[in-house]
Every structure is written in structure tokens, then in C-alpha cells.
Protein backbone atom coordinates (compact mmCIF):
# COMPACT_ATOMS: atom_id res chain seq x y z
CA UNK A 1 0.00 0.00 0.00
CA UNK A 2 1.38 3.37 -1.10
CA UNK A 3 1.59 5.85 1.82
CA UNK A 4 -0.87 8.30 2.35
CA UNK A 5 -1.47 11.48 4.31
CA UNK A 6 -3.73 9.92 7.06
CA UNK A 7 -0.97 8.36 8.86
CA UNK A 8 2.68 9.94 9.03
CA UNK A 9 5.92 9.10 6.45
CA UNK A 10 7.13 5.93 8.17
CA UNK A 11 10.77 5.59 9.33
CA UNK A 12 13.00 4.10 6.61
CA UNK A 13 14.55 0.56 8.03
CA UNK A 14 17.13 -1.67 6.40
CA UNK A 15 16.66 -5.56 5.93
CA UNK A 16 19.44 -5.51 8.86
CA UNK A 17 17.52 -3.48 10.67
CA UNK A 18 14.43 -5.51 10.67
CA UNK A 19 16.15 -8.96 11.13
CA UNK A 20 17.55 -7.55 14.50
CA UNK A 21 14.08 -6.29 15.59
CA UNK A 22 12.12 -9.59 14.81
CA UNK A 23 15.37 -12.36 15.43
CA UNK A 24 15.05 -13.53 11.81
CA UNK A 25 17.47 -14.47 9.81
CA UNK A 26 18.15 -12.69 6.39
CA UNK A 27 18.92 -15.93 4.24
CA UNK A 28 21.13 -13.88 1.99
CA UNK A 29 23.95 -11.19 4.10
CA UNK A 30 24.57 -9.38 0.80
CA UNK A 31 20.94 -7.83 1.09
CA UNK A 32 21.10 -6.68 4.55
CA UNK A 33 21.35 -2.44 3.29
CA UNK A 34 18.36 -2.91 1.55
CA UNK A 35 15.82 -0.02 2.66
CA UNK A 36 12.37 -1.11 3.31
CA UNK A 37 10.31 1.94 3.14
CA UNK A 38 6.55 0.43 3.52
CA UNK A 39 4.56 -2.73 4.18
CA UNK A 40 2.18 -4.65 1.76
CA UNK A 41 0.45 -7.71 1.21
CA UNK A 42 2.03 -10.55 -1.22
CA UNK A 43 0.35 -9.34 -4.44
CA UNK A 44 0.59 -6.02 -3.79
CA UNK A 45 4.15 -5.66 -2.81
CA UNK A 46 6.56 -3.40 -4.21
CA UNK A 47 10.58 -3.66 -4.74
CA UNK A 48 10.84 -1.28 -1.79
CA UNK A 49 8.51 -3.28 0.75
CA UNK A 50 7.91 -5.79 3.09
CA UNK A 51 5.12 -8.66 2.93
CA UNK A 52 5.30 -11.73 4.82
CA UNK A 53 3.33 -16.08 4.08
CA UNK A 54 2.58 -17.70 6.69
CA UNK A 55 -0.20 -19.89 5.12
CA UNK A 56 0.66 -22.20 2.05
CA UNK A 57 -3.03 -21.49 0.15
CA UNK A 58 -1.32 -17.93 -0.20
CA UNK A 59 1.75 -19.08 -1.95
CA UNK A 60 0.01 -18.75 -5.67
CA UNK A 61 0.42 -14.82 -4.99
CA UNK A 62 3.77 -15.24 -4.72
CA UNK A 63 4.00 -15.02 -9.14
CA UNK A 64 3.32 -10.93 -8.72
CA UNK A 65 4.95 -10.29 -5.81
CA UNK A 66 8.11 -8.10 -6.32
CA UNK A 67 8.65 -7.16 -2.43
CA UNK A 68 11.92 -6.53 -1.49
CA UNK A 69 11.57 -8.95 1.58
CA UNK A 70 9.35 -11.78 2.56
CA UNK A 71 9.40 -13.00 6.31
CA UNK A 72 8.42 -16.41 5.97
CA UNK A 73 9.06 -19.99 7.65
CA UNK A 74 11.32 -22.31 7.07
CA UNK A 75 8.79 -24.74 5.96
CA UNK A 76 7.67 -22.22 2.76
CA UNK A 77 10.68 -20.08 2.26
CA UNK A 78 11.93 -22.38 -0.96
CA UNK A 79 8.64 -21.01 -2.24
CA UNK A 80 9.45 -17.38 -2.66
CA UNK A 81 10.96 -16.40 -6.19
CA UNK A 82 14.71 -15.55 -6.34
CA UNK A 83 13.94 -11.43 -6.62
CA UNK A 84 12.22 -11.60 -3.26
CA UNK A 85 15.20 -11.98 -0.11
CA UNK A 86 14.25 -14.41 2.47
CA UNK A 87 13.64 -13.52 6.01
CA UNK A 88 13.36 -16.60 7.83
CA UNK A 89 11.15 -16.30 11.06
CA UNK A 90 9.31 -18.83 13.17
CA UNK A 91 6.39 -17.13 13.30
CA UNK A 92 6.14 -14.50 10.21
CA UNK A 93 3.04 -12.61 11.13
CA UNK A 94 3.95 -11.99 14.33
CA UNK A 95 6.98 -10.08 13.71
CA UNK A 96 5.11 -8.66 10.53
CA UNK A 97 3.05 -6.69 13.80
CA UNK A 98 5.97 -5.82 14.93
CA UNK A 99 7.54 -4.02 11.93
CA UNK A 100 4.38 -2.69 11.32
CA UNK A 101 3.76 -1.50 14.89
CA UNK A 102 7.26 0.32 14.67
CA UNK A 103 6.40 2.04 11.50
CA UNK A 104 3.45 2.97 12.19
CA UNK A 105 3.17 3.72 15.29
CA UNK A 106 0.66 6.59 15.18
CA UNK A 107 -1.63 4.37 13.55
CA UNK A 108 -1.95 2.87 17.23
CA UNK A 109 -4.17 5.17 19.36
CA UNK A 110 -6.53 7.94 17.99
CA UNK A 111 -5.52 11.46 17.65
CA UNK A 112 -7.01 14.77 18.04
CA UNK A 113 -9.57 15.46 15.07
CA UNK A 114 -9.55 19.42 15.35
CA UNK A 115 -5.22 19.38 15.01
CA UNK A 116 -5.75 21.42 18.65
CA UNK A 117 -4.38 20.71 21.48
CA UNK A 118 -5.35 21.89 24.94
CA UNK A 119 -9.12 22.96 26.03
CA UNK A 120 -11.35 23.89 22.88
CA UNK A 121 -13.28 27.08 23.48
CA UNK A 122 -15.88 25.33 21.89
CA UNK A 123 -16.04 22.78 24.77
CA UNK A 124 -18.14 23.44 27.86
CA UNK A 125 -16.09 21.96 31.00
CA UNK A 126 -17.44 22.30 34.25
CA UNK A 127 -16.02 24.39 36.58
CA UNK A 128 -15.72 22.05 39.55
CA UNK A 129 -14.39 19.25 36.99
CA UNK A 130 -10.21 18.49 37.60
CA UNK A 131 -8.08 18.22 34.32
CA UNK A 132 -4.41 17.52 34.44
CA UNK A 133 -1.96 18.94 32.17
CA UNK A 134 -1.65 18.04 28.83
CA UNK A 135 -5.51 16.84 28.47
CA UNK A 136 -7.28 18.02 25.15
CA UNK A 137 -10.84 18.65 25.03
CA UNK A 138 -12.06 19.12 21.36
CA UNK A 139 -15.07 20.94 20.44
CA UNK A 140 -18.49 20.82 22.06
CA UNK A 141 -17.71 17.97 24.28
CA UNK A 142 -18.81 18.19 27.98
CA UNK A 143 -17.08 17.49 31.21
CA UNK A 144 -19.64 17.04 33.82
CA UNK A 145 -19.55 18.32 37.32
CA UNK A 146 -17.31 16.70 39.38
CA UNK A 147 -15.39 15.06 36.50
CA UNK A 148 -11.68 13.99 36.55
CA UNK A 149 -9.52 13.40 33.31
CA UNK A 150 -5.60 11.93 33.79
CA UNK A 151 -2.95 13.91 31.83
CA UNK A 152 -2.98 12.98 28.18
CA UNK A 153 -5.66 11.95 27.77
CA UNK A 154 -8.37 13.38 24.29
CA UNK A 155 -11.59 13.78 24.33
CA UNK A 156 -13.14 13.59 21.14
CA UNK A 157 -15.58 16.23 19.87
CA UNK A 158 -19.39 15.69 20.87
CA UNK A 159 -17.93 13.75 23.62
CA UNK A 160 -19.74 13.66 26.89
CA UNK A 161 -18.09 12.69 30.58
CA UNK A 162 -20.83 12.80 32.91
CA UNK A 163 -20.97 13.83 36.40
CA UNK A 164 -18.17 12.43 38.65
CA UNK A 165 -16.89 10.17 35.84
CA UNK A 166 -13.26 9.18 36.20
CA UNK A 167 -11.11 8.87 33.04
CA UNK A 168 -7.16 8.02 33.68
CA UNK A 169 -4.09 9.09 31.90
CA UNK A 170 -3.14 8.54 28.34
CA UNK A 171 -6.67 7.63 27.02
CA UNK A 172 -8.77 8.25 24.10
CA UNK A 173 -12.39 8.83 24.13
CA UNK A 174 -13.45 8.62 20.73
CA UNK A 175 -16.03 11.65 19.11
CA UNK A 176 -19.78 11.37 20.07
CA UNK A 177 -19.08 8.73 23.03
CA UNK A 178 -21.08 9.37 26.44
CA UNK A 179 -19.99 7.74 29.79
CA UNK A 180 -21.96 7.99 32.83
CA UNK A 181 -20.99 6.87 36.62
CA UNK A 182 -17.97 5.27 35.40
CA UNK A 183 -14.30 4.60 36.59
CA UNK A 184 -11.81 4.08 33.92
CA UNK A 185 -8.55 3.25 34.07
CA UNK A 186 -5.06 4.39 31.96
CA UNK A 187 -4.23 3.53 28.32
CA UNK A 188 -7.75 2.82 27.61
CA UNK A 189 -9.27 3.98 24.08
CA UNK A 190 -13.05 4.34 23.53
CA UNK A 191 -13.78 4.61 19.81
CA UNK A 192 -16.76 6.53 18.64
CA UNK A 193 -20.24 6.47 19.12
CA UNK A 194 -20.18 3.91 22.45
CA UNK A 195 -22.72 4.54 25.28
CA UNK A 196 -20.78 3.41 29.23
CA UNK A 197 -22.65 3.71 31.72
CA UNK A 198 -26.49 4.49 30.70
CA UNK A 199 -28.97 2.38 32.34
CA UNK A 200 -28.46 -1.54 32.60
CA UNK A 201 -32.70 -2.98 31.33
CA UNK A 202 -34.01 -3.70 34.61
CA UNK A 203 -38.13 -3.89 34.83
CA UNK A 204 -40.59 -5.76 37.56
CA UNK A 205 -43.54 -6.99 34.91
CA UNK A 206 -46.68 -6.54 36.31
CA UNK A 207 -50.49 -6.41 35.95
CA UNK A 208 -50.07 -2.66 35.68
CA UNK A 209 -47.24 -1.92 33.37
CA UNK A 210 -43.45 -2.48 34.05
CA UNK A 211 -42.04 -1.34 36.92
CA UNK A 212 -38.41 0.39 36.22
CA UNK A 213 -35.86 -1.04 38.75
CA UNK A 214 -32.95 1.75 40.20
CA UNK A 215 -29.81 0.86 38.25
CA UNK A 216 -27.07 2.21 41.09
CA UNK A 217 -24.12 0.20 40.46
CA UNK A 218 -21.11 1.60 38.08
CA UNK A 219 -19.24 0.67 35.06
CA UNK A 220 -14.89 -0.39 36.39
CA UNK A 221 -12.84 -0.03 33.17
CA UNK A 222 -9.14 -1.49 34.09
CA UNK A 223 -6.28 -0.31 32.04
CA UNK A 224 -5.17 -1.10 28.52
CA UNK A 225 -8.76 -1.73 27.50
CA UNK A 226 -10.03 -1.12 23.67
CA UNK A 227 -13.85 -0.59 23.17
CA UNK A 228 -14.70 -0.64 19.62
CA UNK A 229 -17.20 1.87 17.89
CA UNK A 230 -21.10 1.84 18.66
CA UNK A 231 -20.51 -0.35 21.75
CA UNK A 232 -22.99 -0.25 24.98
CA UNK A 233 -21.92 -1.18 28.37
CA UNK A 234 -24.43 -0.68 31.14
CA UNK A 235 -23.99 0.10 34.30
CA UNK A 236 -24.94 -2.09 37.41
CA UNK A 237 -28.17 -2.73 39.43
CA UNK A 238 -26.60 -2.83 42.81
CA UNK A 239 -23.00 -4.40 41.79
CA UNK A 240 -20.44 -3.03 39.61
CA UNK A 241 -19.86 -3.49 35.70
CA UNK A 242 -16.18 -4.52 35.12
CA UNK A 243 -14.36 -4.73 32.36
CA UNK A 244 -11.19 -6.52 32.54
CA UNK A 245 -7.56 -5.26 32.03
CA UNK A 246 -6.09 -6.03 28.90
CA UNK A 247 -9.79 -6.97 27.27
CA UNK A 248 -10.60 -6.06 23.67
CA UNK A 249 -13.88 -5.70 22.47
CA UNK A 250 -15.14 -4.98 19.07
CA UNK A 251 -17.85 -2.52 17.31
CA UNK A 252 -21.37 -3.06 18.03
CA UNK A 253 -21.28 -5.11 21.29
CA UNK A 254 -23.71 -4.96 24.21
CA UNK A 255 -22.74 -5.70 27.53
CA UNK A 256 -25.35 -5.53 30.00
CA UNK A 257 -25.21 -4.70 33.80
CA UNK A 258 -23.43 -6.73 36.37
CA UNK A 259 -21.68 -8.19 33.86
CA UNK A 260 -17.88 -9.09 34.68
CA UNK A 261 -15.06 -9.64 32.08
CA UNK A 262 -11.95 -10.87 33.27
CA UNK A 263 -8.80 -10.14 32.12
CA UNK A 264 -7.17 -10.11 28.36
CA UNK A 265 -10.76 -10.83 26.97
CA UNK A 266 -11.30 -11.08 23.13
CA UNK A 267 -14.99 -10.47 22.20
CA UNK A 268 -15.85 -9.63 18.71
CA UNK A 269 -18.37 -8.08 17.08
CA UNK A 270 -21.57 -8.16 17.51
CA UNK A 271 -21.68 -10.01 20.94
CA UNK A 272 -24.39 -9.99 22.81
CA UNK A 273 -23.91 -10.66 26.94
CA UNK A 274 -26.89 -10.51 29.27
CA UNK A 275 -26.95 -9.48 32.56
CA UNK A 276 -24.75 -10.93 35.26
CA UNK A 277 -22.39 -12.91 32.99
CA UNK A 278 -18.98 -13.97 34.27
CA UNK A 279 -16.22 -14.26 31.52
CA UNK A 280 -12.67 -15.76 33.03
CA UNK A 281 -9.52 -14.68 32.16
CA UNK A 282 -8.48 -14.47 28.20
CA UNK A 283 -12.35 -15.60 27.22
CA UNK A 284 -12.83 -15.87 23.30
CA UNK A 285 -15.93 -14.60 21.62
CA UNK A 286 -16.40 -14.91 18.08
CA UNK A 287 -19.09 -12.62 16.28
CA UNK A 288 -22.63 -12.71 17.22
CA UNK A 289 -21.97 -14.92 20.01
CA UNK A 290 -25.05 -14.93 22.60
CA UNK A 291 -24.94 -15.56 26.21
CA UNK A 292 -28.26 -16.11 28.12
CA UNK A 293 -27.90 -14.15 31.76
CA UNK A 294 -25.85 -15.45 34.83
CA UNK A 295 -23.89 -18.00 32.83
CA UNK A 296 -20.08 -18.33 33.79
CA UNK A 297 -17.19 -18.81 30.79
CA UNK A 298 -14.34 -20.38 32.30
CA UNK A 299 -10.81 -18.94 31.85
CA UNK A 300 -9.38 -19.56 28.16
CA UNK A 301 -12.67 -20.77 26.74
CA UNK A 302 -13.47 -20.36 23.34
CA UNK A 303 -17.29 -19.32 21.83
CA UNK A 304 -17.52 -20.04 17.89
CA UNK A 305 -18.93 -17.73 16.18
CA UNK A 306 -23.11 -16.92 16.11
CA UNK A 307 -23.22 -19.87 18.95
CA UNK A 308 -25.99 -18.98 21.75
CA UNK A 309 -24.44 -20.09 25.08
CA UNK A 310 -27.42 -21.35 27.46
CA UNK A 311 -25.08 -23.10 30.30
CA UNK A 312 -22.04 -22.19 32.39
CA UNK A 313 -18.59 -23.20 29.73
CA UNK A 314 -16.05 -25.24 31.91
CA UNK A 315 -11.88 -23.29 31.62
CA UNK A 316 -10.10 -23.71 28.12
CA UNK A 317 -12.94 -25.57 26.76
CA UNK A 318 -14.32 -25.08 23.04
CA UNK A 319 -18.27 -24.68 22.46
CA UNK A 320 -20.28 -23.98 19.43
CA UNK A 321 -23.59 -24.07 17.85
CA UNK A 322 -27.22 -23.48 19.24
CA UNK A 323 -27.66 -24.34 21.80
CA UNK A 324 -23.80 -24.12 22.42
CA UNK A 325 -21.85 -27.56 23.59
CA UNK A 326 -18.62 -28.56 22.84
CA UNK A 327 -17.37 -28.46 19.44
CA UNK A 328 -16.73 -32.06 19.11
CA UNK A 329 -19.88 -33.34 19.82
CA UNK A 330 -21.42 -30.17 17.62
CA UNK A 331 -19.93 -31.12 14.67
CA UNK A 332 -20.74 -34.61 14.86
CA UNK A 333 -23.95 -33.82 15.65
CA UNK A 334 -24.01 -31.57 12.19
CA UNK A 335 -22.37 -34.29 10.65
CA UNK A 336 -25.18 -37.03 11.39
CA UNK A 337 -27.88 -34.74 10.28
CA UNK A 338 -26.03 -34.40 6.75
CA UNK A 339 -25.61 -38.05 6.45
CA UNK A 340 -29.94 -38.63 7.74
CA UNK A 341 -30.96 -35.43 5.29
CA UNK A 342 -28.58 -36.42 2.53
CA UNK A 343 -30.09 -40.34 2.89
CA UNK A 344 -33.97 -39.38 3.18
CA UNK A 345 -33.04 -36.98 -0.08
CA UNK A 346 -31.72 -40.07 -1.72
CA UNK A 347 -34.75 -42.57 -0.42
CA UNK A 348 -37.24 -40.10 -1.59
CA UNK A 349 -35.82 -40.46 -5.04
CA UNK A 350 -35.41 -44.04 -4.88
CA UNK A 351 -39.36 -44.32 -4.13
CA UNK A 352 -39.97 -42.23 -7.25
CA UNK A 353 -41.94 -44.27 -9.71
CA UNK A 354 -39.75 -44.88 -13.00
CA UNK A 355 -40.10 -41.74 -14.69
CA UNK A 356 -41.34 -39.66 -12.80
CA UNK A 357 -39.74 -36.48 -12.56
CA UNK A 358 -39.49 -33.97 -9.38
CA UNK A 359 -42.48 -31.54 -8.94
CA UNK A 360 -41.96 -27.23 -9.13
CA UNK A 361 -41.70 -27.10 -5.32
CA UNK A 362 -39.03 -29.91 -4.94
């Protein structure tokens, strides 16, 4: 990909120079002054960039791919044309993050949308509200009564902190966000658009209408948290919210109240989790996922993708499907209703009179 203006010029490294970052091994010394001035994918590459294979169904692309460097393992790098150099890496895409992570490292964290810095005079900030130095508030965002914001931290335009809301230092609160009787911690970033903190849906049905039950708990956000765009997490009935440090979650999840995620969560998007869910430590969602309330994930479990998850999920286990069990016995399950569909398909023809022919609706 050619560079653009969105992102800055990226620092020019040598072949050497990215060997020594990532401990692979340039297969061929004479190469190691070659400058490496951007990063593409394998059929994109140019003769002054670096691509990387890690899977062999992507070796085809190899016949247009003029990079200067491939890092690749030692299982595919005989694969790679002579015009490409070879840098030979156990695991390619990892260190592929990590040259990309050092060249573009402003690509990491959001950054202010005005250019600004400091306290727009646009933005209405509270008087009894405590920024430290070096926080910038962009243009008609709020900061509510009571409000504390850690030093470096942005808040977005349109942005709204409400009353007594805690943000820590070195954060990002992406444009349009609001966050209500929350506590968040450093190096979070909150991408646009989310809702913390609102209401958690708590109603007493009744003969006469639907009583509304006080939400009072809070909304914890540890540190090193990401919150993708559009994303909703309620605040408690009478305990706390918590979001775990270290957890990632995607666009367009809702998390409801008293809902705890542990630690180094990954929960794409999508995700739906109902109130009073527990997810252990480094918990796996894939998208669409569905968990009915007060079910516990175990630590390191795994949720395939558009599964519904009725029952508690036992540590490092894998479930699927709907209802959710574990993947094994899903897919066999799948597999025997193939085998009885595909054999009452084949028995319905059989019992076809001689020919006959299938009617419009089969």
C-alpha cells in the first residue's frame, strides 16, 4: 500500500535493521542495506517493501509479488521467487506486527480530530471538573460536574463525561461517546459512538405496566482496554460493571449490567452478553456470540462464532452451535444430520416411480 497522508511518512529501516528487531534471519547477508520503506500484502508488494506467508493457500500470490523482503518460515521459504530476499522467522506474522507496529506507530491510538491541542473554546467543561496537564478537550464535548480526566488523555468532539466520571491518563475517548458513573482506568481507548454507563434494562412486569428497577451500580474499566465503535456497556443494578484489564472488544457489542469480564478478553463483534455474565480470564468470543444471563465462561474458553451459550462453559474448553456444547460433539452432531438429510433426499428419489420427474416445489 502506497503511503498516504492519514498516517505519518514511516521511518525508513534496512533488511538488517528488521532482522535484528524480529530475530530472523536474512537468508542472503549481501541484502542486509536494503531499505524497506513500507509494508504490503504478497500481491501487492513493491521492490521497496515488506510482505510476509505464513499460510501455504497464499503461496500462488507469490507469481506478482516483487517485495523486497518476505518473512516467511522455514517450511515455505523455498517457495518465494529468487527477486524476493528471504527472512526466515518462526512465526512470520507476528513479527510482521511488529515491523508494522514500529512504523506505524501513530496508527496505534486515535488522535485529536480538530489538530488542537489543549481545552477547545468550543467545549463546555465544568467548573468544579479536575483536568491535568496536557488533556485536550475538542469541540463541544462536555465534562460534567465533578469530573476527573488523567494527563494525556483526548476527548473527542461531541464527547460527553458525565458527572463524577473518572477517566485516567493517556486515554482516548473517541467523538460522540457518552460515559456515565464510570471509573476508567489508563491507556484505555473508547472509539466513537459507544454509550458506558447508561442504564443496565431492569423492569418488575406486572399487571399494571413495568415497573423500572434503580440501576445504582457503576461501570470499572481497568487499564489497557479497547472498546470498539457503537458499543454499549451498562452500568450495574446494585454491583459493579467490570471490564477486565487487557480486554478487547469490538464494534457493536452490548454488555449488559453486572456483567464481569476478566482479564485479556477477546470479544468480537456483535456479541451480545446478558446481565450478570462472568467471563474468566483471556475468554474468546467470536461474532454474534449470545450468552443467556448469569452464565459463567471459564478462563481460556473459546465461543464459535453466532453460537448462543445457554449453560455455564467449563476453563479452556471449546463450544459452538445453538444451543452451544462442545465443538466435538457439535460437529458430529451436524455431521449425522447431513448423512440422515442427505439419505432421506436419496430414499425419496429411490421411491420415485420410473419416470417420474421432481415436482416445481421440490
Amino acid at each position: 500500500m502506497r503511503h498516504h497522508r492519514f498516517f505519518s511518512e514511516p521511518p525508513r529501516l534496512t533488511l538488517a535493521d528488521i532482522a535484528e528487531m524480529t530475530g530472523a534471519v536474512l537468508a542472503d547477508s549481501t541484502r542486509a542495506l536494503v531499505p524497506i520503506t513500507g509494508l504490503a500484502v504478497l500481491d501487492e508488494a513493491g521492490p521497496s517493501q515488506l510482505t510476509f506467508l505464513e499460510n501455504a493457500k497464499y503461496a500462488p500470490k507469490l507469481a506478482s509479488c516483487h517485495a523486497a523482503a518476505c518473512l516467511v518460515s522455514r517450511r515455505l521459504e523455498q517457495e518465494l521467487p529468487s527477486r524476493v530476499a528471504v527472512l526466515r522467522v518462526a512465526d512470520p506474522y507476528r513479527a510482521f506486527v511488529a515491523v508494522a507496529r514500529r512504523m506505524h506507530a501513530d496508527a496505534l491510538k486515535p488522535h485529536v480530530q480538530s489538530g488542537a491541542e489543549g481545552v477547545s473554546p468550543m467545549a463546555v467543561v465544568h467548573p468544579t471538573a479536575r483536568l491535568e496537564e496536557d488533556v485536550t478537550v475538542e469541540a463541544h464535548a462536555v465534562i460534567g460536574p465533578g469530573a476527573e480526566i488523567g494527563t494525556g488523555t483526548i476527548i473527542g468532539p461531541g464527547a460527553v463525561i458525565g458527572p463524577y466520571v473518572t477517566v485516567g491518563r493517556g486515554c482516548a475517548i473517541g467523538a460522540g461517546t457518552t460515559i456515565a458513573c464510570s471509573l476508567i482506568g489508563n491507556a484505555v481507548i473508547v472509539h466513537p459512538g459507544c454509550r458506558i454507563g447508561q442504564d443496565g434494562y431492569g423492569f418488575l412486569p406486572g399487571a399494571d405496566g413495568h415497573a423500572k428497577v434503580p440501576q445504582t451500580g457503576r461501570v470499572i474499566i481497568q487499564n489497557d482496554v479497547e472498546i470498539g465503535a457503537n458499543t454499549t456497556i451498562d452500568r450495574g443494578a446494585l454491583r459493579d460493571t467490570v471490564i477486565g484489564e487487557g480486554t478487547k472488544i469490538d464494534n457493536l457489542v452490548q454488555i449488559a449490567h453486572n456483567v464481569v469480564v476478566g482479564r485479556r478478553c477477546l470479544v468480537t463483534s456483535q456479541v451480545g452478553i446478558a446481565g450478570s455474565v462472568t467471563l474468566g480470564e483471556g475468554v474468546a468470543l467470536g461474532a454474534r456470540v449470545g450468552i443467556n444471563n448469569h452464565v459463567t465462561i471459564g478462563d481460556g474458553a473459546q465461543i464459535a462464532a453466532t453460537s448462543i451459550v445457554h449453560d455455564d462453559v467449563p476453563p479452556g474448553a471449546r463450544w459452538g452451535g445453538t444451543p452451544a456444547k462442545p465443538v466435538k460433539l457439535w460437529f458430529r452432531e451436524m455431521m449425522l444430520l447431513e448423512r440422515m438429510a442427505r439419505e432421506a433426499a436419496t430414499g425419496e428419489a429411490d421411491a420415485r416411480p420410473r419416470g417420474a420427474h421432481p415436482g416445481p416445489e421440490e
